[in-house]
PDB file of N, CA and C in Angstrom:
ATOM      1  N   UNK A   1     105.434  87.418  92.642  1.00  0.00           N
ATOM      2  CA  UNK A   1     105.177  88.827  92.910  1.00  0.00           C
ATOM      3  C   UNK A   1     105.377  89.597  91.615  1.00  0.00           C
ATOM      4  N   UNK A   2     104.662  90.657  91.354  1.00  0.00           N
ATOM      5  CA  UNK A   2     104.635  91.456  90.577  1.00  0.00           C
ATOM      6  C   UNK A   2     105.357  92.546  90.738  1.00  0.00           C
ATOM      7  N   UNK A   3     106.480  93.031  90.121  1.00  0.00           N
ATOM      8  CA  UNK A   3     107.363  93.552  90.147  1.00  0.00           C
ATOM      9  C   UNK A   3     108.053  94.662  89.377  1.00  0.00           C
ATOM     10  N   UNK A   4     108.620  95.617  89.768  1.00  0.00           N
ATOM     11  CA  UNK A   4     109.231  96.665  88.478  1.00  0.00           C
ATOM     12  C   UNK A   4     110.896  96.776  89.295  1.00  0.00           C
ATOM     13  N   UNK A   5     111.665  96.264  88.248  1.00  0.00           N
ATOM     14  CA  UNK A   5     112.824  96.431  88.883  1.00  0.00           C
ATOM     15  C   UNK A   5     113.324  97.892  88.659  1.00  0.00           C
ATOM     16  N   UNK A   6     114.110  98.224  89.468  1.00  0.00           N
ATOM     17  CA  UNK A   6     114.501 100.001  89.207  1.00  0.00           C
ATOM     18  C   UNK A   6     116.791  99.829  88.915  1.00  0.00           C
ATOM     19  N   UNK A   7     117.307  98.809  89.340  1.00  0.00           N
ATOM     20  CA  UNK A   7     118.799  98.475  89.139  1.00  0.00           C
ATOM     21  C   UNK A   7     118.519  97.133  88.607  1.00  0.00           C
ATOM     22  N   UNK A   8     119.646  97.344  87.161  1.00  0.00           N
ATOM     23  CA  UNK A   8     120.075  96.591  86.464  1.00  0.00           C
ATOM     24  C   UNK A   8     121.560  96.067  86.702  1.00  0.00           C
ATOM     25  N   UNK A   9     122.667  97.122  87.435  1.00  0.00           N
ATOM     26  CA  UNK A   9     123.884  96.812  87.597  1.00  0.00           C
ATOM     27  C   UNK A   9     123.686  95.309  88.422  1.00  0.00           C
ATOM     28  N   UNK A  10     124.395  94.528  87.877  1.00  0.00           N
ATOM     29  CA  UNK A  10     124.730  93.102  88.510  1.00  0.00           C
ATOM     30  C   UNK A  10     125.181  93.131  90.465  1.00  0.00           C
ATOM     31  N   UNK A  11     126.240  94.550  90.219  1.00  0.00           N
ATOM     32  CA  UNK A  11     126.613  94.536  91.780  1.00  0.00           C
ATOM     33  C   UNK A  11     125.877  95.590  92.775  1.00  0.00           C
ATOM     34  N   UNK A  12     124.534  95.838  91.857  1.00  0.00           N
ATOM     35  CA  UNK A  12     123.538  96.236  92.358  1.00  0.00           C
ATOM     36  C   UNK A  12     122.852  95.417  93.445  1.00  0.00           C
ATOM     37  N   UNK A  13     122.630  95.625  94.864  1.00  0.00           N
ATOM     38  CA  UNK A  13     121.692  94.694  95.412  1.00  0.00           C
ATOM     39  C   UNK A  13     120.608  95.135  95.034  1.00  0.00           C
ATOM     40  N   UNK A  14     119.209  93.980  94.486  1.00  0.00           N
ATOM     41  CA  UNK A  14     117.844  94.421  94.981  1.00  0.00           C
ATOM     42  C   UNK A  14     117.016  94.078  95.876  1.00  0.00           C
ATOM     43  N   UNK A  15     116.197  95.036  96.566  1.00  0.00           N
ATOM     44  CA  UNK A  15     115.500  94.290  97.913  1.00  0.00           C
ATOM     45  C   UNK A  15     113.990  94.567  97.094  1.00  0.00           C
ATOM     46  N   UNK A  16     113.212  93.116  96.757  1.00  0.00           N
ATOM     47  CA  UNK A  16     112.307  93.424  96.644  1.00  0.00           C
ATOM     48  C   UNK A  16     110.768  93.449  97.383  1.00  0.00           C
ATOM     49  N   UNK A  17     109.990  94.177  97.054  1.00  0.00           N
ATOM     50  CA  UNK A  17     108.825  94.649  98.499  1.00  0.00           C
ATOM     51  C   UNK A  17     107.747  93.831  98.044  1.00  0.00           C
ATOM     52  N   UNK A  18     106.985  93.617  98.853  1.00  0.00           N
ATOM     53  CA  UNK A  18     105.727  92.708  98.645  1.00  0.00           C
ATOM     54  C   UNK A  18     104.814  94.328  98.859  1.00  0.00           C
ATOM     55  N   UNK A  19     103.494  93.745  98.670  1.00  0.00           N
ATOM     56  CA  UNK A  19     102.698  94.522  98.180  1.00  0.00           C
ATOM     57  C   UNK A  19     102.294  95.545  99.470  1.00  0.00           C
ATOM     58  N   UNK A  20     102.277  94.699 100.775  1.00  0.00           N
ATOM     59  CA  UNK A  20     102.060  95.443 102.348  1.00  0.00           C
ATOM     60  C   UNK A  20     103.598  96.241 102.495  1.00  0.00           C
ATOM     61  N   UNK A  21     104.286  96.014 101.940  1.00  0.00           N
ATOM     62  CA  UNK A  21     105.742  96.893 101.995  1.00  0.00           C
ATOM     63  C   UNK A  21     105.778  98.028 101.383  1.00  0.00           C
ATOM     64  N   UNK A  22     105.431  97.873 100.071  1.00  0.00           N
ATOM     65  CA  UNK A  22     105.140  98.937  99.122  1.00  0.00           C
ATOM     66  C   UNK A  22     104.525  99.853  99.931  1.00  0.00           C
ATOM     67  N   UNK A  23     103.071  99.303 100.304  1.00  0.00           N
ATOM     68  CA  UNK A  23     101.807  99.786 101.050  1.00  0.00           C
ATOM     69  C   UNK A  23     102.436 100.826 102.327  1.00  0.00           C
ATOM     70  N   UNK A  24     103.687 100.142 103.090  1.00  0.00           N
ATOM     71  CA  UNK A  24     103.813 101.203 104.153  1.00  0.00           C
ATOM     72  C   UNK A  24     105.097 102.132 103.711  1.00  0.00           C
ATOM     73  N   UNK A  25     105.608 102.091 102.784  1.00  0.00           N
ATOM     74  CA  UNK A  25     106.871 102.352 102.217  1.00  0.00           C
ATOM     75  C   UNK A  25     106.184 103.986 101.785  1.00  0.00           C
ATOM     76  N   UNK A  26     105.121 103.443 101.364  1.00  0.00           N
ATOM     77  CA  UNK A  26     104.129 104.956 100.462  1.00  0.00           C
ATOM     78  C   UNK A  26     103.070 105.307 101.555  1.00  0.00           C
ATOM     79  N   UNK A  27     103.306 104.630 102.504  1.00  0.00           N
ATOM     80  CA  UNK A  27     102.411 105.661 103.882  1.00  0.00           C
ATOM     81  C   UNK A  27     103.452 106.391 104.995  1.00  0.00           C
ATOM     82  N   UNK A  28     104.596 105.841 104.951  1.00  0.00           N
ATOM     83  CA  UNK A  28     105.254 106.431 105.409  1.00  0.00           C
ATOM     84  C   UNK A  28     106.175 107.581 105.129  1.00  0.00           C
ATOM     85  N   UNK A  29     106.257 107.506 103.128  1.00  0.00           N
ATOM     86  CA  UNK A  29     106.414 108.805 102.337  1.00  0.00           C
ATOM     87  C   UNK A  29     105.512 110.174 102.757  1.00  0.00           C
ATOM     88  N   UNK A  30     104.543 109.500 102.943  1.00  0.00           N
ATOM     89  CA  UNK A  30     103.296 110.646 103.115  1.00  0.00           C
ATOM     90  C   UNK A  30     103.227 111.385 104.105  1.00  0.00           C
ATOM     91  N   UNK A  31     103.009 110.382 105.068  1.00  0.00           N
ATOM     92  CA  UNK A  31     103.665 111.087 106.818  1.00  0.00           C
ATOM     93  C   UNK A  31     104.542 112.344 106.957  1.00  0.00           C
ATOM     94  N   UNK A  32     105.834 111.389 106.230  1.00  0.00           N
ATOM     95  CA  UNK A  32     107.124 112.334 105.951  1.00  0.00           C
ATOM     96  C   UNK A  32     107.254 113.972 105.287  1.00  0.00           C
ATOM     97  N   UNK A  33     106.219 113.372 104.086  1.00  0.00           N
ATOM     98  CA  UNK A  33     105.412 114.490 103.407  1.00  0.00           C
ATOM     99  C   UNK A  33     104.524 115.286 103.666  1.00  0.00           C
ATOM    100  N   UNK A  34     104.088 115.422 104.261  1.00  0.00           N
ATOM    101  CA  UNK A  34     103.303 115.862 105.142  1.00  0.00           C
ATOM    102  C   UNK A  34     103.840 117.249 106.107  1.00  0.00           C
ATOM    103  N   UNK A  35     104.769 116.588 107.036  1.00  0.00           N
ATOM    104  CA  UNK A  35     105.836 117.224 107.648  1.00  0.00           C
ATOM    105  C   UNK A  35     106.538 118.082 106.734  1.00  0.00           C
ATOM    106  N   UNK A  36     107.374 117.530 106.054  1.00  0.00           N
ATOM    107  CA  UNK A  36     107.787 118.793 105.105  1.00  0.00           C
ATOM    108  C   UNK A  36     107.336 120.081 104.355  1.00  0.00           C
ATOM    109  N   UNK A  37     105.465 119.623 104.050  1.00  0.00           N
ATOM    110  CA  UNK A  37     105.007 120.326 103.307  1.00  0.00           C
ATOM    111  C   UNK A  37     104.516 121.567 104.566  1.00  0.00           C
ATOM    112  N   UNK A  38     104.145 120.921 105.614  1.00  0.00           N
ATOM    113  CA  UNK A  38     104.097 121.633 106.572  1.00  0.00           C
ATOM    114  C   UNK A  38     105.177 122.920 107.231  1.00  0.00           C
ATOM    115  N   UNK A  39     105.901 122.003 106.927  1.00  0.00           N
ATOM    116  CA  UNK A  39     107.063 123.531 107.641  1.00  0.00           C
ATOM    117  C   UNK A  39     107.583 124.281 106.414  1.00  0.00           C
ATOM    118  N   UNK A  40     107.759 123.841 105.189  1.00  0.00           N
ATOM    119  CA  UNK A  40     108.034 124.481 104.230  1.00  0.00           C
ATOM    120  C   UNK A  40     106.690 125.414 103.568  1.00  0.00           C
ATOM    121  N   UNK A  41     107.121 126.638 103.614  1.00  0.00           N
ATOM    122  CA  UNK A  41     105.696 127.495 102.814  1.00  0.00           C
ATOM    123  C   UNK A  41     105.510 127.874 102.009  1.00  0.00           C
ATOM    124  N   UNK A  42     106.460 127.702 100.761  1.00  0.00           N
ATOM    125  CA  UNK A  42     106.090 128.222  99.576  1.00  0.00           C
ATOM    126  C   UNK A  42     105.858 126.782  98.838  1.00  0.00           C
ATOM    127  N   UNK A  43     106.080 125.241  99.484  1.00  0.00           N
ATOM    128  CA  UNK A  43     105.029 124.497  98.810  1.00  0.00           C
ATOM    129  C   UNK A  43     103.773 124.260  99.112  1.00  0.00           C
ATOM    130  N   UNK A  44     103.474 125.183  99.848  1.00  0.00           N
ATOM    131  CA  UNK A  44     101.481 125.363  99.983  1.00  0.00           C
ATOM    132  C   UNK A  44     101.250 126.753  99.070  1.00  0.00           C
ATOM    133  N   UNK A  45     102.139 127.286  99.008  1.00  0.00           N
ATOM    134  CA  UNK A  45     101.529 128.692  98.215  1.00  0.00           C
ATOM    135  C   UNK A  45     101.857 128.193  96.703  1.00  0.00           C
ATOM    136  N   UNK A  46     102.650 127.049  96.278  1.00  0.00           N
ATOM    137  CA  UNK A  46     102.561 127.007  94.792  1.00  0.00           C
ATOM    138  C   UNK A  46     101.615 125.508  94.544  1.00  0.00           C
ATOM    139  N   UNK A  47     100.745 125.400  95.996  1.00  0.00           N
ATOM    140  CA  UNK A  47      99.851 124.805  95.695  1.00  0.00           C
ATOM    141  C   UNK A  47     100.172 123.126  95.353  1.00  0.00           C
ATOM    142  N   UNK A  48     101.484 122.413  95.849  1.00  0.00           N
ATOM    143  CA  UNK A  48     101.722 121.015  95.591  1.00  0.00           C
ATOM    144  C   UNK A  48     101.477 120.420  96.468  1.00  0.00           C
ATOM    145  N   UNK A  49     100.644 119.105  95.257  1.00  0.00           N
ATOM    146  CA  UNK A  49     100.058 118.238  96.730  1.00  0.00           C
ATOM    147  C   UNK A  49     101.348 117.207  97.357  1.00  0.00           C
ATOM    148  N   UNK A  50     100.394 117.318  98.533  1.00  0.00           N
ATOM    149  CA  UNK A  50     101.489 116.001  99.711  1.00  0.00           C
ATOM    150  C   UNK A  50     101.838 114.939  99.088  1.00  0.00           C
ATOM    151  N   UNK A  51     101.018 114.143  98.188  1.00  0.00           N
ATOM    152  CA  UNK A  51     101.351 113.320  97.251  1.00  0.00           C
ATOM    153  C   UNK A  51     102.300 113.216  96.581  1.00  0.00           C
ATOM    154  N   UNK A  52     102.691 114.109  95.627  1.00  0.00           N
ATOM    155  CA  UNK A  52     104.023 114.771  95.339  1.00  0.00           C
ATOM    156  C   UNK A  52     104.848 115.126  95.655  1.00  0.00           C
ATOM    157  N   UNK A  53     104.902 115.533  97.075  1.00  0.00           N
ATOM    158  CA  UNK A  53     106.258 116.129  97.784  1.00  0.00           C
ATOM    159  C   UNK A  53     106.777 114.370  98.213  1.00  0.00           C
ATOM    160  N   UNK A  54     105.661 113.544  98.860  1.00  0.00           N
ATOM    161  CA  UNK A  54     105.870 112.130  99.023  1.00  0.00           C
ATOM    162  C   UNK A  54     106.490 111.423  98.002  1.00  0.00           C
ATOM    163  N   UNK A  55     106.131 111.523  96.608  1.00  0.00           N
ATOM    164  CA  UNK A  55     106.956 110.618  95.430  1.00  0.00           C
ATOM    165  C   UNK A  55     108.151 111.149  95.409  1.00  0.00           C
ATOM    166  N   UNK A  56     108.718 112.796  95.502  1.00  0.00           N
ATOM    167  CA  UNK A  56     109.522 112.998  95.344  1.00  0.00           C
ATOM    168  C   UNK A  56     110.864 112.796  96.236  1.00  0.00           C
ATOM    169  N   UNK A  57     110.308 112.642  97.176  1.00  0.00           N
ATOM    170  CA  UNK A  57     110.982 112.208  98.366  1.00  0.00           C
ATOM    171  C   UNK A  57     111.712 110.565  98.329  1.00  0.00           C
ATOM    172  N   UNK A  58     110.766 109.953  97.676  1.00  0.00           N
ATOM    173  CA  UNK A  58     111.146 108.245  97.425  1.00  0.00           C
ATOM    174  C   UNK A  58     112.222 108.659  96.890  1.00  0.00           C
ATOM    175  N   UNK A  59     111.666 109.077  94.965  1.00  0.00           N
ATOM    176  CA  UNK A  59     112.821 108.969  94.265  1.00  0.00           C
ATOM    177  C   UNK A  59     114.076 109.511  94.545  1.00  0.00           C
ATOM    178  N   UNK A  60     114.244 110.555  95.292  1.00  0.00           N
ATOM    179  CA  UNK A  60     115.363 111.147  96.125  1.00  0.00           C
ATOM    180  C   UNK A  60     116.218 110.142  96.891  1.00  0.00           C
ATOM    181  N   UNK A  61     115.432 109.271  97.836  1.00  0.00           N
ATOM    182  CA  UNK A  61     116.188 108.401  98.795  1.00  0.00           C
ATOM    183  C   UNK A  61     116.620 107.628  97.973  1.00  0.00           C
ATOM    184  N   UNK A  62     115.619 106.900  96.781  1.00  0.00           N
ATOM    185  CA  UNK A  62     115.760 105.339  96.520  1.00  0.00           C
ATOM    186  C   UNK A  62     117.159 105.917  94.879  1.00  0.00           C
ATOM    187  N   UNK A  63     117.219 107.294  94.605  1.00  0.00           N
ATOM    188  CA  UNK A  63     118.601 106.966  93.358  1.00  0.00           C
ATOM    189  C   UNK A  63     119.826 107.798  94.569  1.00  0.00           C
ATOM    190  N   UNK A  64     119.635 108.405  95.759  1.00  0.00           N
ATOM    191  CA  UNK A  64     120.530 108.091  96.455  1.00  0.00           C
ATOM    192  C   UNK A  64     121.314 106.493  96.839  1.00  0.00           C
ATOM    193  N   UNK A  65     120.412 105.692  97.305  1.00  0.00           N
ATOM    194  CA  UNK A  65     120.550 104.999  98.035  1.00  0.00           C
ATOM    195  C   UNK A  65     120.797 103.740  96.711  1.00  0.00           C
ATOM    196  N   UNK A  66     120.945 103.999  95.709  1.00  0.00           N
ATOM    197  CA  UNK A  66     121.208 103.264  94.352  1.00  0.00           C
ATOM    198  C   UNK A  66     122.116 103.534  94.290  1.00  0.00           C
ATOM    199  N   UNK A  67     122.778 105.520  93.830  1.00  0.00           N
ATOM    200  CA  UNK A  67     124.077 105.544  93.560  1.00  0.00           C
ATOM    201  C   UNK A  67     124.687 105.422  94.576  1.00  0.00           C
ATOM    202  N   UNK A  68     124.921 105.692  95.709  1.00  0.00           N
ATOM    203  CA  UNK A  68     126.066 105.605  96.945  1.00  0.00           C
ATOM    204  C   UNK A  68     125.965 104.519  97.411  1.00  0.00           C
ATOM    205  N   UNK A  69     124.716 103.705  97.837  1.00  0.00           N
ATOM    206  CA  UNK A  69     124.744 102.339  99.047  1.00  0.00           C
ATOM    207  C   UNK A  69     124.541 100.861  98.170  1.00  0.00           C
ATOM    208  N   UNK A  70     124.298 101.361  96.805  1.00  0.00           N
ATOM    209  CA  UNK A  70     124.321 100.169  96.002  1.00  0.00           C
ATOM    210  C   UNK A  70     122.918  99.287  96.106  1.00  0.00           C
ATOM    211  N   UNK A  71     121.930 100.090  96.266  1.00  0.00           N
ATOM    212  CA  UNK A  71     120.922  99.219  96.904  1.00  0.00           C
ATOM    213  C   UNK A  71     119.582  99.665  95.845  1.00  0.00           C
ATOM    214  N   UNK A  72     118.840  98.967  94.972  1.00  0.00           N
ATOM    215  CA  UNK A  72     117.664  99.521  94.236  1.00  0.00           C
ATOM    216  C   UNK A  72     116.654  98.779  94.907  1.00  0.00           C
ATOM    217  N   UNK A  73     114.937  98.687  94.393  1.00  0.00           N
ATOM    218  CA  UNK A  73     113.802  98.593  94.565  1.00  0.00           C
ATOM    219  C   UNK A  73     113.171  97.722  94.132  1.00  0.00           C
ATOM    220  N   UNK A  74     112.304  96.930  94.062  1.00  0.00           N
ATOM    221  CA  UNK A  74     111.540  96.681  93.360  1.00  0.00           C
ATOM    222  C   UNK A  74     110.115  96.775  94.091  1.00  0.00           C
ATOM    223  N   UNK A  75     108.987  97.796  93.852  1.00  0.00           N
ATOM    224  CA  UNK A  75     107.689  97.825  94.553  1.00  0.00           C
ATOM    225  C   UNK A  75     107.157  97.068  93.775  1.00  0.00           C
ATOM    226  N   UNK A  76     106.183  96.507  94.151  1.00  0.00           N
ATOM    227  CA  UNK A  76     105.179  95.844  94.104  1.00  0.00           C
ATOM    228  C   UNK A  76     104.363  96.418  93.441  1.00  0.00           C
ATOM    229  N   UNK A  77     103.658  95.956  91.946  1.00  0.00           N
ATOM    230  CA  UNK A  77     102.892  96.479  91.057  1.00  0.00           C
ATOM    231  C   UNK A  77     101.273  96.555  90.892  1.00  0.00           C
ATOM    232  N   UNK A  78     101.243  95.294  91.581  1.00  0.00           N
ATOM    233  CA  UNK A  78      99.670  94.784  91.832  1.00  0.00           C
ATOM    234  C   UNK A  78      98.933  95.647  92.046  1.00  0.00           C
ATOM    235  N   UNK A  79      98.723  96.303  93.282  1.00  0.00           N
ATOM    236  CA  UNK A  79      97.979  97.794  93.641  1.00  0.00           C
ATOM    237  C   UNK A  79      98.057  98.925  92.708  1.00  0.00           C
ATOM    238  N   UNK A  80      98.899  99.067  91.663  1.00  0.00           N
ATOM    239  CA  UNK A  80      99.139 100.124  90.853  1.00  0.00           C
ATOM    240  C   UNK A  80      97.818 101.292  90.735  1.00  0.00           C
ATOM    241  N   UNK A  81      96.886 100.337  89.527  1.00  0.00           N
ATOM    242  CA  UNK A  81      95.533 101.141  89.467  1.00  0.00           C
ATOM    243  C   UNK A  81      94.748 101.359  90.251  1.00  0.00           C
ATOM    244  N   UNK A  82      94.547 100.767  91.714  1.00  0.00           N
ATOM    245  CA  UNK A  82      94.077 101.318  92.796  1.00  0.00           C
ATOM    246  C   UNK A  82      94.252 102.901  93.458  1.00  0.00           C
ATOM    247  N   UNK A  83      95.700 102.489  93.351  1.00  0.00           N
ATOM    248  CA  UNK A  83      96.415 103.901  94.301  1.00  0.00           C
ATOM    249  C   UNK A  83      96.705 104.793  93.260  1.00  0.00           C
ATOM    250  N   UNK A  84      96.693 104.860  91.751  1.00  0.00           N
ATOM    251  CA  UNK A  84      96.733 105.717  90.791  1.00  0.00           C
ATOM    252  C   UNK A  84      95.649 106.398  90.963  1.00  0.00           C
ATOM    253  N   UNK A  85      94.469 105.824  91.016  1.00  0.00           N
ATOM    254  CA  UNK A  85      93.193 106.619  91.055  1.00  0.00           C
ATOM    255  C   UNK A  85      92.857 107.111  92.155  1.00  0.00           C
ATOM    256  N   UNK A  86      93.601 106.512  93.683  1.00  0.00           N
ATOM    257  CA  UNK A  86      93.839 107.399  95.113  1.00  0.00           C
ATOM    258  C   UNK A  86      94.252 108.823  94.611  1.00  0.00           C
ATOM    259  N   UNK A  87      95.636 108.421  94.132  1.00  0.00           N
ATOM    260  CA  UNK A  87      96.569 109.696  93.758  1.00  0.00           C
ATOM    261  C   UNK A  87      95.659 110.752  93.250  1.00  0.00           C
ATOM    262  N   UNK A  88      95.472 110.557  92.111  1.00  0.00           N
ATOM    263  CA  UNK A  88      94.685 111.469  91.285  1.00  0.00           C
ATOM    264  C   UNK A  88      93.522 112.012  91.798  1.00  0.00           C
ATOM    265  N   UNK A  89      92.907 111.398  92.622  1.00  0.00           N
ATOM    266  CA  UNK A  89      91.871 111.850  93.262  1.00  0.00           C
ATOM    267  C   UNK A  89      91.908 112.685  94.071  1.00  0.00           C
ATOM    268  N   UNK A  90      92.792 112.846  95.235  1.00  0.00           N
ATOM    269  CA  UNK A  90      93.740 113.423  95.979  1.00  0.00           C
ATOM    270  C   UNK A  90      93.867 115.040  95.505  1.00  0.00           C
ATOM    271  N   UNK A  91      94.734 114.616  94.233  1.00  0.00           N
ATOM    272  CA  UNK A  91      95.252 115.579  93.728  1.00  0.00           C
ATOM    273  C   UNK A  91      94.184 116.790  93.402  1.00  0.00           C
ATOM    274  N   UNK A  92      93.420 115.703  92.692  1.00  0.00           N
ATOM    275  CA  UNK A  92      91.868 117.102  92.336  1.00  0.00           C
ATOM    276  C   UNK A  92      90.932 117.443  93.303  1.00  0.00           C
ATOM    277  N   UNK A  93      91.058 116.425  94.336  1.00  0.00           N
ATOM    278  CA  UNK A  93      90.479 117.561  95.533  1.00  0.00           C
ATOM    279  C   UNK A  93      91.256 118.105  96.998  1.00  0.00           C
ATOM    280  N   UNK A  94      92.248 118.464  96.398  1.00  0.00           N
ATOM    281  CA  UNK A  94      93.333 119.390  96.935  1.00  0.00           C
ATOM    282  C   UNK A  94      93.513 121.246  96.041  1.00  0.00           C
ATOM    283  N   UNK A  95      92.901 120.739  94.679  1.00  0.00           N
ATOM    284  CA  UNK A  95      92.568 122.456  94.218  1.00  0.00           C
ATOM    285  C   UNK A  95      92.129 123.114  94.734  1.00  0.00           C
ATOM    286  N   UNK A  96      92.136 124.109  94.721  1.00  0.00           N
ATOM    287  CA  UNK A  96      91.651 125.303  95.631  1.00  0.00           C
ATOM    288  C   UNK A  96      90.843 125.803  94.357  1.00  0.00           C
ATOM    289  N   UNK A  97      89.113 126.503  94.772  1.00  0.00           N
ATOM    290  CA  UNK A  97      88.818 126.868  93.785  1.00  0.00           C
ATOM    291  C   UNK A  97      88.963 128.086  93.203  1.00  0.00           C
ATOM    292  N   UNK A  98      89.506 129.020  94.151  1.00  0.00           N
ATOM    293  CA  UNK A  98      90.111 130.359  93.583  1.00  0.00           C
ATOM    294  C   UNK A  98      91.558 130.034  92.313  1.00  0.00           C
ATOM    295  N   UNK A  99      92.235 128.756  92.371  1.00  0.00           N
ATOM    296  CA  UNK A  99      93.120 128.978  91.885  1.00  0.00           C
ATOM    297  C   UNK A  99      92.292 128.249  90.572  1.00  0.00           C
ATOM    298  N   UNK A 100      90.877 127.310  90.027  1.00  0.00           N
ATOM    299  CA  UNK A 100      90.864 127.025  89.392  1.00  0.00           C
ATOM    300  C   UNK A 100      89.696 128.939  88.609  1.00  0.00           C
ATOM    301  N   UNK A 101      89.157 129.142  89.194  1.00  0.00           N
ATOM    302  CA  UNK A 101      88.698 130.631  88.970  1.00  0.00           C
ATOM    303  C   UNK A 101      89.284 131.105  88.296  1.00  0.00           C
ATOM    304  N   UNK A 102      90.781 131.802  88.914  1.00  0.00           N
ATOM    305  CA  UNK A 102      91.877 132.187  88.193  1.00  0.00           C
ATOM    306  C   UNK A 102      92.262 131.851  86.818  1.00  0.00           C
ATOM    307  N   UNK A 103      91.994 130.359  86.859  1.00  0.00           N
ATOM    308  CA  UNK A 103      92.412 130.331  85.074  1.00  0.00           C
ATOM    309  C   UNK A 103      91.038 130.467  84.057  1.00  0.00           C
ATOM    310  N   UNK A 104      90.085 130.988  84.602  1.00  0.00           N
ATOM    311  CA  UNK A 104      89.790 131.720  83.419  1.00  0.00           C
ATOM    312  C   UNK A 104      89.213 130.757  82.134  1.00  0.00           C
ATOM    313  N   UNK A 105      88.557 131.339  81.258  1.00  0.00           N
ATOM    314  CA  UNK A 105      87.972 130.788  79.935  1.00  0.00           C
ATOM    315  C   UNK A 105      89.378 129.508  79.394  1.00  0.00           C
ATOM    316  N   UNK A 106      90.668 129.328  79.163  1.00  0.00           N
ATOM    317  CA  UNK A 106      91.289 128.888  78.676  1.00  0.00           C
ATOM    318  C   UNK A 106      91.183 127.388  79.698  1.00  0.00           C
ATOM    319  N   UNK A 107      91.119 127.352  80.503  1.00  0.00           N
ATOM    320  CA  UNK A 107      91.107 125.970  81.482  1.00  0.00           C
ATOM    321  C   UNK A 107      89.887 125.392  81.369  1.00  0.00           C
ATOM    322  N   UNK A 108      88.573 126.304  81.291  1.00  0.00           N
ATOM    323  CA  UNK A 108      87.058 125.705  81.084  1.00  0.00           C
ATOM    324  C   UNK A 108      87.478 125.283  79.736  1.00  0.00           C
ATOM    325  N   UNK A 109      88.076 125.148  78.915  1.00  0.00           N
ATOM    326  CA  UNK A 109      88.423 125.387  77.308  1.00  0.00           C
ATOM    327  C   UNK A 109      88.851 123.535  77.472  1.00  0.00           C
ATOM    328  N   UNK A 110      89.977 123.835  77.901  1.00  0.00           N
ATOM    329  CA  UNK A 110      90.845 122.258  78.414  1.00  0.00           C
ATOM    330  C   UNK A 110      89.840 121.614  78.958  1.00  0.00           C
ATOM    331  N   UNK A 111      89.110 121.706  79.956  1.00  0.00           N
ATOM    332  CA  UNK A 111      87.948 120.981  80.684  1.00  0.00           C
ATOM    333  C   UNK A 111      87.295 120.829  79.641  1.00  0.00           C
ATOM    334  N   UNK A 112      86.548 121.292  78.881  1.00  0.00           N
ATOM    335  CA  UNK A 112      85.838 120.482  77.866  1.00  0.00           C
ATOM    336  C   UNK A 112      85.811 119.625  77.173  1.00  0.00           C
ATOM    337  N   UNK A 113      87.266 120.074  76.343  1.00  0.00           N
ATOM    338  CA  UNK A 113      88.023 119.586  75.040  1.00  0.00           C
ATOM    339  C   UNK A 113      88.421 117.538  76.139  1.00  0.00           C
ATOM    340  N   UNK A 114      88.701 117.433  77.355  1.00  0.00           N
ATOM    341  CA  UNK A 114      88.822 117.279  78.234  1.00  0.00           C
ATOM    342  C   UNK A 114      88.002 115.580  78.159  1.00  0.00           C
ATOM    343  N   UNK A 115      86.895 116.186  78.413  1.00  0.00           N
ATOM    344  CA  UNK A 115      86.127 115.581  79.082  1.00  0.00           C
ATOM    345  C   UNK A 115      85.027 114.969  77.413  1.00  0.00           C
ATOM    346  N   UNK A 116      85.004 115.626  76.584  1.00  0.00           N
ATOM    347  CA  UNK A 116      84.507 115.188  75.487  1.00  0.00           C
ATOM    348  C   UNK A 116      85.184 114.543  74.710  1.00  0.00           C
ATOM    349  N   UNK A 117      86.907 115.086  74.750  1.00  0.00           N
ATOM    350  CA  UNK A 117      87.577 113.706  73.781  1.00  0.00           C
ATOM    351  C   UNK A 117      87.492 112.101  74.767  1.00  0.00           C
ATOM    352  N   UNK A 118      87.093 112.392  76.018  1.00  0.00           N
ATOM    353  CA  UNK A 118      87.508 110.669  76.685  1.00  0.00           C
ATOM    354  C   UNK A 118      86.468 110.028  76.310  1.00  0.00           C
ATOM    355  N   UNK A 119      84.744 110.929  75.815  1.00  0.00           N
ATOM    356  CA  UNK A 119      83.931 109.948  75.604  1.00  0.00           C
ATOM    357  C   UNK A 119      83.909 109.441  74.548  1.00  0.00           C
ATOM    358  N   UNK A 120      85.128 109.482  73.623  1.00  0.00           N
ATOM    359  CA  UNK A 120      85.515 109.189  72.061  1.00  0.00           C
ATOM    360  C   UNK A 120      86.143 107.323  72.624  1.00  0.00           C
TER     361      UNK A 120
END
């Protein structure tokens, strides 16, 4: 298995996830996320995606559950560039286009500079 360990302490336990673990570990972040983003309202008005409220939520449980229960991670790496390009995808069509409007000449600026240095 392909692996990223997250505890190095020796009297660290690690439980490590296979790739369908990972898989529901980060669908069930989302769920979770979801819910939160839902009842909470100023993370829809500053515009963060569920995605994010979901990662943040892991890392919350999993360096809790490191420092107090002694317990770290290891997900499963294999899927990485799959679900990176989920993520990201996600993310950019979760903008709202009034908020990309809003920014104005300086963001079309970045979008260019953007999109012409990647074809370098």
């Amino acid at each position: 298995m392909n692996a990223v360990s997250v505890g190095v302490d020796p009297s660290v336990k690690t439980i490590p996830l296979s790739d369908l673990e990972t898989l529901a570990a980060g669908l069930f972040a989302l769920v979770v996320a979801t819910a939160i983003a839902r009842s909470v309202p100023f993370l829809e008005r500053l515009n963060v995606p569920i995605a994010v409220v979901g990662g943040v939520l892991v890392a919350v449980v999993a360096a809790l559950l490191y420092q107090f229960g002694g317990l770290s991670f290891q997900f499963a790496t294999r899927p990485t560039d799959f679900f990176l390009l989920v993520f990201f995808t996600t993310v950019g069509l979760s903008a709202k286009l009034s908020a990309l409007k809003s920014g104005g000449r300086p963001l079309v600026i970045v979008c260019v500079v953007t999109v012409l240095g990647h074809r370098r």
